[in-house]
C-alpha atoms as a PDB file:
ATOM      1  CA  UNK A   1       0.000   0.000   0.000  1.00  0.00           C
ATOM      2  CA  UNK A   2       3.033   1.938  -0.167  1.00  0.00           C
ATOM      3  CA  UNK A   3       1.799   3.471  -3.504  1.00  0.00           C
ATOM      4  CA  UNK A   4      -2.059   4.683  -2.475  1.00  0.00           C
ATOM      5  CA  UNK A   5      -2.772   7.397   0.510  1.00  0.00           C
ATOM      6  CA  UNK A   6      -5.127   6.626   2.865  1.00  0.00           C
ATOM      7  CA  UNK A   7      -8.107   8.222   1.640  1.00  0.00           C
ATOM      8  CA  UNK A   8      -7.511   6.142  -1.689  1.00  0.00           C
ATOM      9  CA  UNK A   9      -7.476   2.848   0.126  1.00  0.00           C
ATOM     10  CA  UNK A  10     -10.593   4.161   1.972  1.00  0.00           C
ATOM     11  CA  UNK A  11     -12.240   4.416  -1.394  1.00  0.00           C
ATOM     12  CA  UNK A  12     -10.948   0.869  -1.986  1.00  0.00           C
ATOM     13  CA  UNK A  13     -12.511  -0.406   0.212  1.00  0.00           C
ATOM     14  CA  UNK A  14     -16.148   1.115   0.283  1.00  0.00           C
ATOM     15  CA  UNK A  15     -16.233  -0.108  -3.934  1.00  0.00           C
ATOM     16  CA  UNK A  16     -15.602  -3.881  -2.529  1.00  0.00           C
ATOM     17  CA  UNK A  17     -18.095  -3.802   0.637  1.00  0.00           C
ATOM     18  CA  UNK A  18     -20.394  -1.923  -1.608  1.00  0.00           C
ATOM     19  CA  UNK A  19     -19.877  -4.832  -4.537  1.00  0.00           C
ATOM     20  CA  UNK A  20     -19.760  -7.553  -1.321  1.00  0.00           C
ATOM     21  CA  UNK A  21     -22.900  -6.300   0.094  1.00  0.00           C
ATOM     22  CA  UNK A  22     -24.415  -5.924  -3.839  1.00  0.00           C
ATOM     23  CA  UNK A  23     -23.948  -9.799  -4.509  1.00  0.00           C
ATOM     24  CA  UNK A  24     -25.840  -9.920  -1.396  1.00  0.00           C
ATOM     25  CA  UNK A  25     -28.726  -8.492  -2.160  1.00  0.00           C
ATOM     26  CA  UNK A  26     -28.845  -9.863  -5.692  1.00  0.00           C
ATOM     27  CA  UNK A  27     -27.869 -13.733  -4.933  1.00  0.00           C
ATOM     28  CA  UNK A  28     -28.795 -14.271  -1.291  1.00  0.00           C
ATOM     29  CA  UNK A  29     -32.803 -15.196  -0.473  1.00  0.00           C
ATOM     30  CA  UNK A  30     -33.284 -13.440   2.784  1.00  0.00           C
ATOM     31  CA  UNK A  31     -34.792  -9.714   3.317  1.00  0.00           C
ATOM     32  CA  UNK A  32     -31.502  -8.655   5.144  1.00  0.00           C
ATOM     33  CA  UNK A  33     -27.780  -9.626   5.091  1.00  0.00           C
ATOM     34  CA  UNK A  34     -25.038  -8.871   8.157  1.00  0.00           C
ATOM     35  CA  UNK A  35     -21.600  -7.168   7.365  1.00  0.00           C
ATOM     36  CA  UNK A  36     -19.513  -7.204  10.291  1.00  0.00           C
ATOM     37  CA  UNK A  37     -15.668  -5.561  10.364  1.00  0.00           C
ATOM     38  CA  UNK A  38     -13.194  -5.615  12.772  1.00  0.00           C
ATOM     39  CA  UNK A  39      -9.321  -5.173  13.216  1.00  0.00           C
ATOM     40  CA  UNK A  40      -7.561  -8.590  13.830  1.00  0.00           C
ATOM     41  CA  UNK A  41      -5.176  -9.664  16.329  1.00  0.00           C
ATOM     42  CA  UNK A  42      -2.856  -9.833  13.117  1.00  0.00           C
ATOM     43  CA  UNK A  43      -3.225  -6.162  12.304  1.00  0.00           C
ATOM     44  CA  UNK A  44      -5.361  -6.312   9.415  1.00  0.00           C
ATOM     45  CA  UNK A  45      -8.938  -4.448   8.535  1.00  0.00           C
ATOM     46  CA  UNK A  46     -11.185  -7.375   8.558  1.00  0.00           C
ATOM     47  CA  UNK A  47     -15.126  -7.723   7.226  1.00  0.00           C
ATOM     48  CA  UNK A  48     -17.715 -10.168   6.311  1.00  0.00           C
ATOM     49  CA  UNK A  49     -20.659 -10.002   4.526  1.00  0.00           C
ATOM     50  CA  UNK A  50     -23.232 -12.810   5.395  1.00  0.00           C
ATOM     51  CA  UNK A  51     -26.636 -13.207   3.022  1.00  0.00           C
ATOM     52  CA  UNK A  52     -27.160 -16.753   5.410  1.00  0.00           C
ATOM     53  CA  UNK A  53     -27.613 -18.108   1.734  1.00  0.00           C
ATOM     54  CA  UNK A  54     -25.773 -21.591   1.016  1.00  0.00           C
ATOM     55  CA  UNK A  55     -24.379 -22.140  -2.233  1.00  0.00           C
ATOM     56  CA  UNK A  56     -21.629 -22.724  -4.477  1.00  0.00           C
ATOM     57  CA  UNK A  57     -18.867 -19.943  -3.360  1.00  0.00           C
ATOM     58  CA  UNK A  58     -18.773 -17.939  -6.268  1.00  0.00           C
ATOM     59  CA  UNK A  59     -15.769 -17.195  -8.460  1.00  0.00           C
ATOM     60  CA  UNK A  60     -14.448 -14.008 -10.849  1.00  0.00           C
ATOM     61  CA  UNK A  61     -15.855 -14.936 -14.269  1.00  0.00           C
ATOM     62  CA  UNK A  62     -15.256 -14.057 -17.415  1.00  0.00           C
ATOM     63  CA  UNK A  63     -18.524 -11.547 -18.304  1.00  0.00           C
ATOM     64  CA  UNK A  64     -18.707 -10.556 -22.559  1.00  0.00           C
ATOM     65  CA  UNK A  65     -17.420  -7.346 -23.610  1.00  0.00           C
ATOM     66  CA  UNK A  66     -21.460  -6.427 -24.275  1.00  0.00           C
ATOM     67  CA  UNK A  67     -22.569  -8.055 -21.219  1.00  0.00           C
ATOM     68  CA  UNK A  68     -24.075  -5.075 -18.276  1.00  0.00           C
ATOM     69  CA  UNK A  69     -23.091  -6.933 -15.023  1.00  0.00           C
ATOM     70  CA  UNK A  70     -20.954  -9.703 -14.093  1.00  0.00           C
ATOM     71  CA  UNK A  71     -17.651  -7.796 -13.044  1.00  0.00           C
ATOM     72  CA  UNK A  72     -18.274  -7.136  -9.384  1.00  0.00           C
ATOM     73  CA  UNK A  73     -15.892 -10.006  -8.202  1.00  0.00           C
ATOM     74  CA  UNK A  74     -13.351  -9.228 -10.835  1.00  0.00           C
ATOM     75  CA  UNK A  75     -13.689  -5.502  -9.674  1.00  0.00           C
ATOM     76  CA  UNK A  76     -13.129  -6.650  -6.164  1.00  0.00           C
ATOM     77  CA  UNK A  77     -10.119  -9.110  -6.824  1.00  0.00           C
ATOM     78  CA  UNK A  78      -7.870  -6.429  -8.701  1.00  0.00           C
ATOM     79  CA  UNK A  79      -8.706  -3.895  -5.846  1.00  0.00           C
ATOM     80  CA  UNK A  80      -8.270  -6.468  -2.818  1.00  0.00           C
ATOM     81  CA  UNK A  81      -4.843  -7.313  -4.836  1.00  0.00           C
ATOM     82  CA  UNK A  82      -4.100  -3.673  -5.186  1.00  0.00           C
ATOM     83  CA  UNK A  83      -3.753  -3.097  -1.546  1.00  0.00           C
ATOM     84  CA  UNK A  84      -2.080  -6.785  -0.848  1.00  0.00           C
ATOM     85  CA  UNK A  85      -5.001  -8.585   0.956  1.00  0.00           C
ATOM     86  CA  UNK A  86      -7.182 -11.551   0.694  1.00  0.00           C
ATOM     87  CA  UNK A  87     -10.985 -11.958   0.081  1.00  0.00           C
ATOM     88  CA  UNK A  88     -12.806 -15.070  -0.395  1.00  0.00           C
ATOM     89  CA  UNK A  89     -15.961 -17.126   0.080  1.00  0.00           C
ATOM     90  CA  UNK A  90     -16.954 -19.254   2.855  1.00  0.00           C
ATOM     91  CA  UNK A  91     -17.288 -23.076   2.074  1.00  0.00           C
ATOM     92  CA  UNK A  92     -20.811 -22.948   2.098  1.00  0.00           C
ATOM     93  CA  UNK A  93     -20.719 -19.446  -0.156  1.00  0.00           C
ATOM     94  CA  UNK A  94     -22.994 -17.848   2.025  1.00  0.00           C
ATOM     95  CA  UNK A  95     -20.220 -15.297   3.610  1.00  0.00           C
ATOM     96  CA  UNK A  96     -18.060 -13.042   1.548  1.00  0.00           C
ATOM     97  CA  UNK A  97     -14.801 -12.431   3.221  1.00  0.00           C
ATOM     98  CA  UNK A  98     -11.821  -9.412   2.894  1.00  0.00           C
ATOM     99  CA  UNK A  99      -8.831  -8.874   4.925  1.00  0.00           C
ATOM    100  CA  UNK A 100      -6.283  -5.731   4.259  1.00  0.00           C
ATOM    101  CA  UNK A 101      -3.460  -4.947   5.995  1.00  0.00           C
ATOM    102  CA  UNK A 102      -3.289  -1.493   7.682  1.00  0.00           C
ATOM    103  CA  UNK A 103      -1.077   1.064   6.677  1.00  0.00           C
ATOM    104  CA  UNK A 104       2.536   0.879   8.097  1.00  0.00           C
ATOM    105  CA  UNK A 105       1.955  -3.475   8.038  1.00  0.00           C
ATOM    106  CA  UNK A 106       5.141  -4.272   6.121  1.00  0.00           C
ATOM    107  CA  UNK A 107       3.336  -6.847   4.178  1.00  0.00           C
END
């Protein structure tokens, strides 16, 4: 994170909650999701967002150049990469994961 100032890695991160929290709404069956953050023993900006719907985790795919959605987890990958942390899905795909170190972390 060398590279970015803070209030660009701030910006970061509210496009992936915001594109965590979209797949949410659009994939999950319930009326309401949870998002919870924290910092981490570890020294890393932790969050989750839980729809409580199982499924296959989803993956990046590979959307046409004409197609209007489909990017969201690309989108977040590049920027999750871009500040050297880790995102994911749990087993049973219901909880999106993200975990970014803080700035100074020498990561």
């Amino acid at each position: 994170m060398d590279s970015l100032s803070l209030p660009d890695a701030a910006d970061i991160v509210l496009v992936v909650m915001s594109e965590l929290c979209t797949n949410a709404v659009l994939h999950g069956s319930r009326d309401a999701f949870d998002v919870r953050g924290w910092v981490s023993a570890a020294g890393e900006l932790r969050f989750e967002v839980d729809d409580r719907t199982p499924s296959v985790p989803p993956a990046p795919g590979s959307p046409g150049a004409d197609a209007e959605s489909g990017r969201g987890l690309l989108l977040v990958d590049a920027l999750v990469r871009e500040l050297g942390g880790t995102w994911g899905f749990s087993d049973d795909g219901a909880r999106a994961w993200c975990a970014l170190p803080l700035p100074g972390d020498p990561r």
